[in-house]
N, C-alpha and C. Protein backbone atom coordinates (compact mmCIF):
# COMPACT_ATOMS: atom_id res chain seq x y z
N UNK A 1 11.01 8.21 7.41
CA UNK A 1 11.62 7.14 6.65
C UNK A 1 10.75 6.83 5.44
N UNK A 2 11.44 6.42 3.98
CA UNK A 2 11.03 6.57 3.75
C UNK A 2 10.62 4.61 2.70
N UNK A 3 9.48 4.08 2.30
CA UNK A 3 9.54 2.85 1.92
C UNK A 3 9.01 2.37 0.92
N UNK A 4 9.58 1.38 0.01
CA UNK A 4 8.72 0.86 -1.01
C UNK A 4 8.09 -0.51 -0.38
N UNK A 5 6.73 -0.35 -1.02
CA UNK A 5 5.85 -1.16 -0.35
C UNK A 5 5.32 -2.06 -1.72
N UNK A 6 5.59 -3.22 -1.57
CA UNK A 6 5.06 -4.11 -3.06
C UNK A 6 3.88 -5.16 -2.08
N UNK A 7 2.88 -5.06 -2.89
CA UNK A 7 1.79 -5.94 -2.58
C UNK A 7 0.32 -6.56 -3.51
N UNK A 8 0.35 -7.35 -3.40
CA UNK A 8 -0.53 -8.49 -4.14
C UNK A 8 -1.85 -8.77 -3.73
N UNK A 9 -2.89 -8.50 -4.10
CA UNK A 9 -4.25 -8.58 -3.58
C UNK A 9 -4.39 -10.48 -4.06
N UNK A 10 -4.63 -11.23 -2.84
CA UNK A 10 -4.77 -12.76 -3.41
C UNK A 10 -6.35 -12.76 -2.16
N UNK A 11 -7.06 -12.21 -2.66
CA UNK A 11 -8.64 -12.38 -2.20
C UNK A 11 -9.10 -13.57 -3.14
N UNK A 12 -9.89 -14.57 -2.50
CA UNK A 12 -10.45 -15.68 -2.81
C UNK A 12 -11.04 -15.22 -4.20
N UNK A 13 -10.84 -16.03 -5.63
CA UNK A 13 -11.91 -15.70 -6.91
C UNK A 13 -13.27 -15.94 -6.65
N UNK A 14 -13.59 -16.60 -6.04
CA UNK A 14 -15.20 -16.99 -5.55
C UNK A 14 -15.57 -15.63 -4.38
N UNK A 15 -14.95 -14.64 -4.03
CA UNK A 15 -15.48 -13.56 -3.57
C UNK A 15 -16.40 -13.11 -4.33
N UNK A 16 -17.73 -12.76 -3.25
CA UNK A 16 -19.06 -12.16 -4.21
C UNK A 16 -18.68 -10.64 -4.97
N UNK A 17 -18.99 -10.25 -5.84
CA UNK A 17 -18.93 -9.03 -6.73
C UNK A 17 -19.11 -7.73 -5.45
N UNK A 18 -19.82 -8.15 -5.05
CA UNK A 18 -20.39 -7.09 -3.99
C UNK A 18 -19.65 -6.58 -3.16
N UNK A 19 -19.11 -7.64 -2.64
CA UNK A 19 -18.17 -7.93 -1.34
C UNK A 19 -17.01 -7.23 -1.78
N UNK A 20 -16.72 -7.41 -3.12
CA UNK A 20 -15.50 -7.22 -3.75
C UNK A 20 -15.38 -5.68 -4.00
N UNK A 21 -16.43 -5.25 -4.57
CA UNK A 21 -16.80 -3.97 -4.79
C UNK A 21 -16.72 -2.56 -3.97
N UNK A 22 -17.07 -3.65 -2.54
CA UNK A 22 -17.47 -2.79 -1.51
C UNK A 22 -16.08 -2.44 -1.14
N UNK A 23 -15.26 -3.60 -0.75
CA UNK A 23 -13.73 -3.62 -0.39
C UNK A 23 -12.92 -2.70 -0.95
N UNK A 24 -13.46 -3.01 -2.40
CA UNK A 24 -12.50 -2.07 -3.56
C UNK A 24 -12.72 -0.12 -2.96
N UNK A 25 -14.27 0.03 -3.08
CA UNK A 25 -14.22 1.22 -2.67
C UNK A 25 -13.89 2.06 -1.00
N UNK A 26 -13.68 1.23 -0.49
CA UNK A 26 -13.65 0.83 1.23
C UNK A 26 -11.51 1.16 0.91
N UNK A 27 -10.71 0.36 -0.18
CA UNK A 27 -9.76 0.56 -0.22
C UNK A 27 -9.21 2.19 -0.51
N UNK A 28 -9.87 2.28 -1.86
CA UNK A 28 -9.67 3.85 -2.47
C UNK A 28 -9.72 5.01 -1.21
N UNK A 29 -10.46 4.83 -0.23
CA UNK A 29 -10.71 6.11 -0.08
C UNK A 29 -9.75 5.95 1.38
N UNK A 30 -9.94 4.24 1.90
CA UNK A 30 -8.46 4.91 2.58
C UNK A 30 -7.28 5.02 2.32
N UNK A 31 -7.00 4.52 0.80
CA UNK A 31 -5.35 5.55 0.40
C UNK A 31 -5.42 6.55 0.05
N UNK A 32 -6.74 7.20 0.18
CA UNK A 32 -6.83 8.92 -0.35
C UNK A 32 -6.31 9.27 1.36
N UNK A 33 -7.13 8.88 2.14
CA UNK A 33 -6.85 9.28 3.47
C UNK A 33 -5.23 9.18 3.59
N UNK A 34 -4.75 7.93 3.63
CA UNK A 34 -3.28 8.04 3.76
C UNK A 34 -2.31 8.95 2.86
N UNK A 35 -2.85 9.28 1.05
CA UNK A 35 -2.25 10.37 1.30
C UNK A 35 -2.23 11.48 1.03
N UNK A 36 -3.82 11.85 1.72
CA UNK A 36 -3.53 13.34 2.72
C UNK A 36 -2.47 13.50 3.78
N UNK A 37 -2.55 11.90 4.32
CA UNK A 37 -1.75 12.62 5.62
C UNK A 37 -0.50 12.60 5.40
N UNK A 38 -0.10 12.32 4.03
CA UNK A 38 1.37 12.45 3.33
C UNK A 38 1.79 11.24 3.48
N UNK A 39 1.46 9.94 3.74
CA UNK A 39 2.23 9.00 4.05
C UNK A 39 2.21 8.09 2.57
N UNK A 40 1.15 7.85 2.25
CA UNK A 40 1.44 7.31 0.88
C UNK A 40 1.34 8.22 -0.33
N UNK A 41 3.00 8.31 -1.01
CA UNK A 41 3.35 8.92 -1.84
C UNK A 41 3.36 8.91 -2.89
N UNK A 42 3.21 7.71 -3.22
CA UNK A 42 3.06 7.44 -4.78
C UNK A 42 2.41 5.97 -4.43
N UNK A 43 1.87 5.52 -6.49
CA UNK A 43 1.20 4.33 -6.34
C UNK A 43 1.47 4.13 -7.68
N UNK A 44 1.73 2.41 -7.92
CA UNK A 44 1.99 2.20 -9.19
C UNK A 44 1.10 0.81 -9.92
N UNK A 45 0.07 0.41 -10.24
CA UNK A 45 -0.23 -0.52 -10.86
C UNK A 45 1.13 -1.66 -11.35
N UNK A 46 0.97 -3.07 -11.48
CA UNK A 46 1.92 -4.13 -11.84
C UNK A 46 1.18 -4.74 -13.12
N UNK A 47 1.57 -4.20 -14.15
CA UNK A 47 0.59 -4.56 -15.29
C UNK A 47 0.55 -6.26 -15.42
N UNK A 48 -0.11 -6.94 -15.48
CA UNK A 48 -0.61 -8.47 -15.83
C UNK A 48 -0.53 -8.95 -14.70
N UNK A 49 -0.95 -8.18 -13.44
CA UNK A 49 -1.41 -8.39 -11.89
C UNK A 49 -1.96 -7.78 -11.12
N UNK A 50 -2.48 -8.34 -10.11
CA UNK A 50 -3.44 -8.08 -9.06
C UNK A 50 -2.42 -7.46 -8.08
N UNK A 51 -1.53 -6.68 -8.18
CA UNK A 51 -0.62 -5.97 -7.30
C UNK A 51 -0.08 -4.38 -8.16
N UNK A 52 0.48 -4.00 -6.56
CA UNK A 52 0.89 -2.50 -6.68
C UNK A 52 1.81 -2.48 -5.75
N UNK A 53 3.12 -1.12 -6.49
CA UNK A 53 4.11 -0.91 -5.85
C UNK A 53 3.60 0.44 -5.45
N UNK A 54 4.15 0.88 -4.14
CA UNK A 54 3.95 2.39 -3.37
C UNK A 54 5.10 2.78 -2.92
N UNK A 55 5.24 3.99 -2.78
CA UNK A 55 6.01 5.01 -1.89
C UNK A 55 5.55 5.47 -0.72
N UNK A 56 6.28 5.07 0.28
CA UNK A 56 5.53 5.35 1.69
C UNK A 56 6.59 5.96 2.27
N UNK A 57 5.80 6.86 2.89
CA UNK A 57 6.78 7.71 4.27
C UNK A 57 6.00 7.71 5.65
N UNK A 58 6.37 7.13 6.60
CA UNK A 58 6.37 6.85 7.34
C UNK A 58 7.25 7.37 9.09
N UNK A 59 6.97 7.74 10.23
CA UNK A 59 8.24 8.11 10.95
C UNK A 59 9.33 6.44 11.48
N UNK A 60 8.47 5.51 11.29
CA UNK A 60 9.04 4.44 11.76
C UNK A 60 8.40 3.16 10.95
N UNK A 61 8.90 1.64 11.43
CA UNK A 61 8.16 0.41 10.63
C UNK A 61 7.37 0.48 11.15
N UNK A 62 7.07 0.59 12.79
CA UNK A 62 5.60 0.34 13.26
C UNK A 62 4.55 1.39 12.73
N UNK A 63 4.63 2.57 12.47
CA UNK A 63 4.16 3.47 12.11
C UNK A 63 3.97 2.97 10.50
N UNK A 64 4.13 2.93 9.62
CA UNK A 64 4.54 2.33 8.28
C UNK A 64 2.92 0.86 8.75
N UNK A 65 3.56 -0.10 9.51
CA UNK A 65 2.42 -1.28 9.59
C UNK A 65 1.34 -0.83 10.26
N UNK A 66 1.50 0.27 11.05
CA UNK A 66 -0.61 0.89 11.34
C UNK A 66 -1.05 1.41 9.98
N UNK A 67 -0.46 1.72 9.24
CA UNK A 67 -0.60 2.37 7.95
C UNK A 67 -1.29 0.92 7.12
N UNK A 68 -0.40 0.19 7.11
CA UNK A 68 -0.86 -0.47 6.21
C UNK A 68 -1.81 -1.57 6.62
N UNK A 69 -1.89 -2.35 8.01
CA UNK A 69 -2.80 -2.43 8.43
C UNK A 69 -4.69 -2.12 8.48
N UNK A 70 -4.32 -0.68 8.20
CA UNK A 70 -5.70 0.24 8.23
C UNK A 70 -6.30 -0.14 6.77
N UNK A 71 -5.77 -0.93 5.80
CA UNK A 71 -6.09 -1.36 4.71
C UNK A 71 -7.66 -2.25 5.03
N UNK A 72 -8.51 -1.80 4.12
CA UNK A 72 -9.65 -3.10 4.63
C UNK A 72 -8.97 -4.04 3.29
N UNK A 73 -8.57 -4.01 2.89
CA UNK A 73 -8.26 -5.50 2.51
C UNK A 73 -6.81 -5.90 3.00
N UNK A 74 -6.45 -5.34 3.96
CA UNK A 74 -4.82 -5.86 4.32
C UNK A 74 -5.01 -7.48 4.42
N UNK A 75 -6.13 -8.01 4.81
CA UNK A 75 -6.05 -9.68 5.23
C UNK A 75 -6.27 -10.55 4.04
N UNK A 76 -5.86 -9.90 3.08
CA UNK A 76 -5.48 -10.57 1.57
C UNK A 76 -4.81 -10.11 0.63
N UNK A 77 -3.84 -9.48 1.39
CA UNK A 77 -2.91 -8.93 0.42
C UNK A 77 -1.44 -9.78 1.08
N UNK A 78 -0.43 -10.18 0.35
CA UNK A 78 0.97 -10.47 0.19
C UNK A 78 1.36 -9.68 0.11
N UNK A 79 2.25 -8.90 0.85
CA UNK A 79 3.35 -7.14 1.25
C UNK A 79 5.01 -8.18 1.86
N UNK A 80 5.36 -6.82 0.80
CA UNK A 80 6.86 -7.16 1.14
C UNK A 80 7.21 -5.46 0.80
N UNK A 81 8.11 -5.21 2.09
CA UNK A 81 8.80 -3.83 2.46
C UNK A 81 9.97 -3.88 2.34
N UNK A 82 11.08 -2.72 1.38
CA UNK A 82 12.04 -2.32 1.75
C UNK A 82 12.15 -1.21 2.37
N UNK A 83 12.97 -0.68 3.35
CA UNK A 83 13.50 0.39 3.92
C UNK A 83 14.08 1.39 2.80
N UNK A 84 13.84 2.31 2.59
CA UNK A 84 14.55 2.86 1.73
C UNK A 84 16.29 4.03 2.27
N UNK A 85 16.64 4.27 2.08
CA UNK A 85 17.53 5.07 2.69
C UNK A 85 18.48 6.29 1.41
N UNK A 86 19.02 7.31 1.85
CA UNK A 86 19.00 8.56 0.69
C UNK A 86 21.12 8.21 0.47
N UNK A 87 20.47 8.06 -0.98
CA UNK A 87 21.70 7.34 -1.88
C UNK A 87 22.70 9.00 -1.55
N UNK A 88 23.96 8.70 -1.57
CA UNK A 88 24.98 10.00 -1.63
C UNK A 88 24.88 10.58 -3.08
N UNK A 89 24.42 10.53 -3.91
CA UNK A 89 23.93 11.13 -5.24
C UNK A 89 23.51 12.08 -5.16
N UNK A 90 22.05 11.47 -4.38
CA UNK A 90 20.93 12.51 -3.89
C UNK A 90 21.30 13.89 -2.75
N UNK A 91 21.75 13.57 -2.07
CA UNK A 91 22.56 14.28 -1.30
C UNK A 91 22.81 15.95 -2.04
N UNK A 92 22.42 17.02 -1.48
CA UNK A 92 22.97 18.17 -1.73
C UNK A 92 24.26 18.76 -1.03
């Protein structure tokens, strides 16, 4: 399945540089991990914000929320998921 994932990093501004830093690079490398394992497909910056839209594939939602979960900053981020589903357009 496959999902757009919109989410908002709202980490405290008084977070130390460090802390922040560390998180930041602690983040990168597990969406490199996620997608190797093919699950996150794309990634899009929200220009004049602290958020990003993704493409996620996933076999299920619970599968989809261990995913995003595994985020070290998931406990300050705002996520909102649609389901995506394959338009008859697309369709061969």
């Amino acid at each position: 399945m496959e999902f757009l994932v919109r989410t908002e990093n709202l980490m405290p501004p008084d977070t130390p540089d460090d802390t922040r830093e560390r998180l930041r690079a602690a983040e990168r490398e597990r969406a490199m991990q996620l997608r190797e394992a093919g699950i996150l497909k794309r990634l899009w910056r929200v220009p004049g914000r602290n958020a990003t839209i993704g493409l996620y594939e996933a076999d299920d939602p619970a599968a989809l929320h261990d995913a995003l979960t595994s985020l070290p900053m998931w406990k300050w981020m705002d996520v909102s998921v649609e389901a995506l589903a394959t338009h008859p357009q697309e369709r061969k």
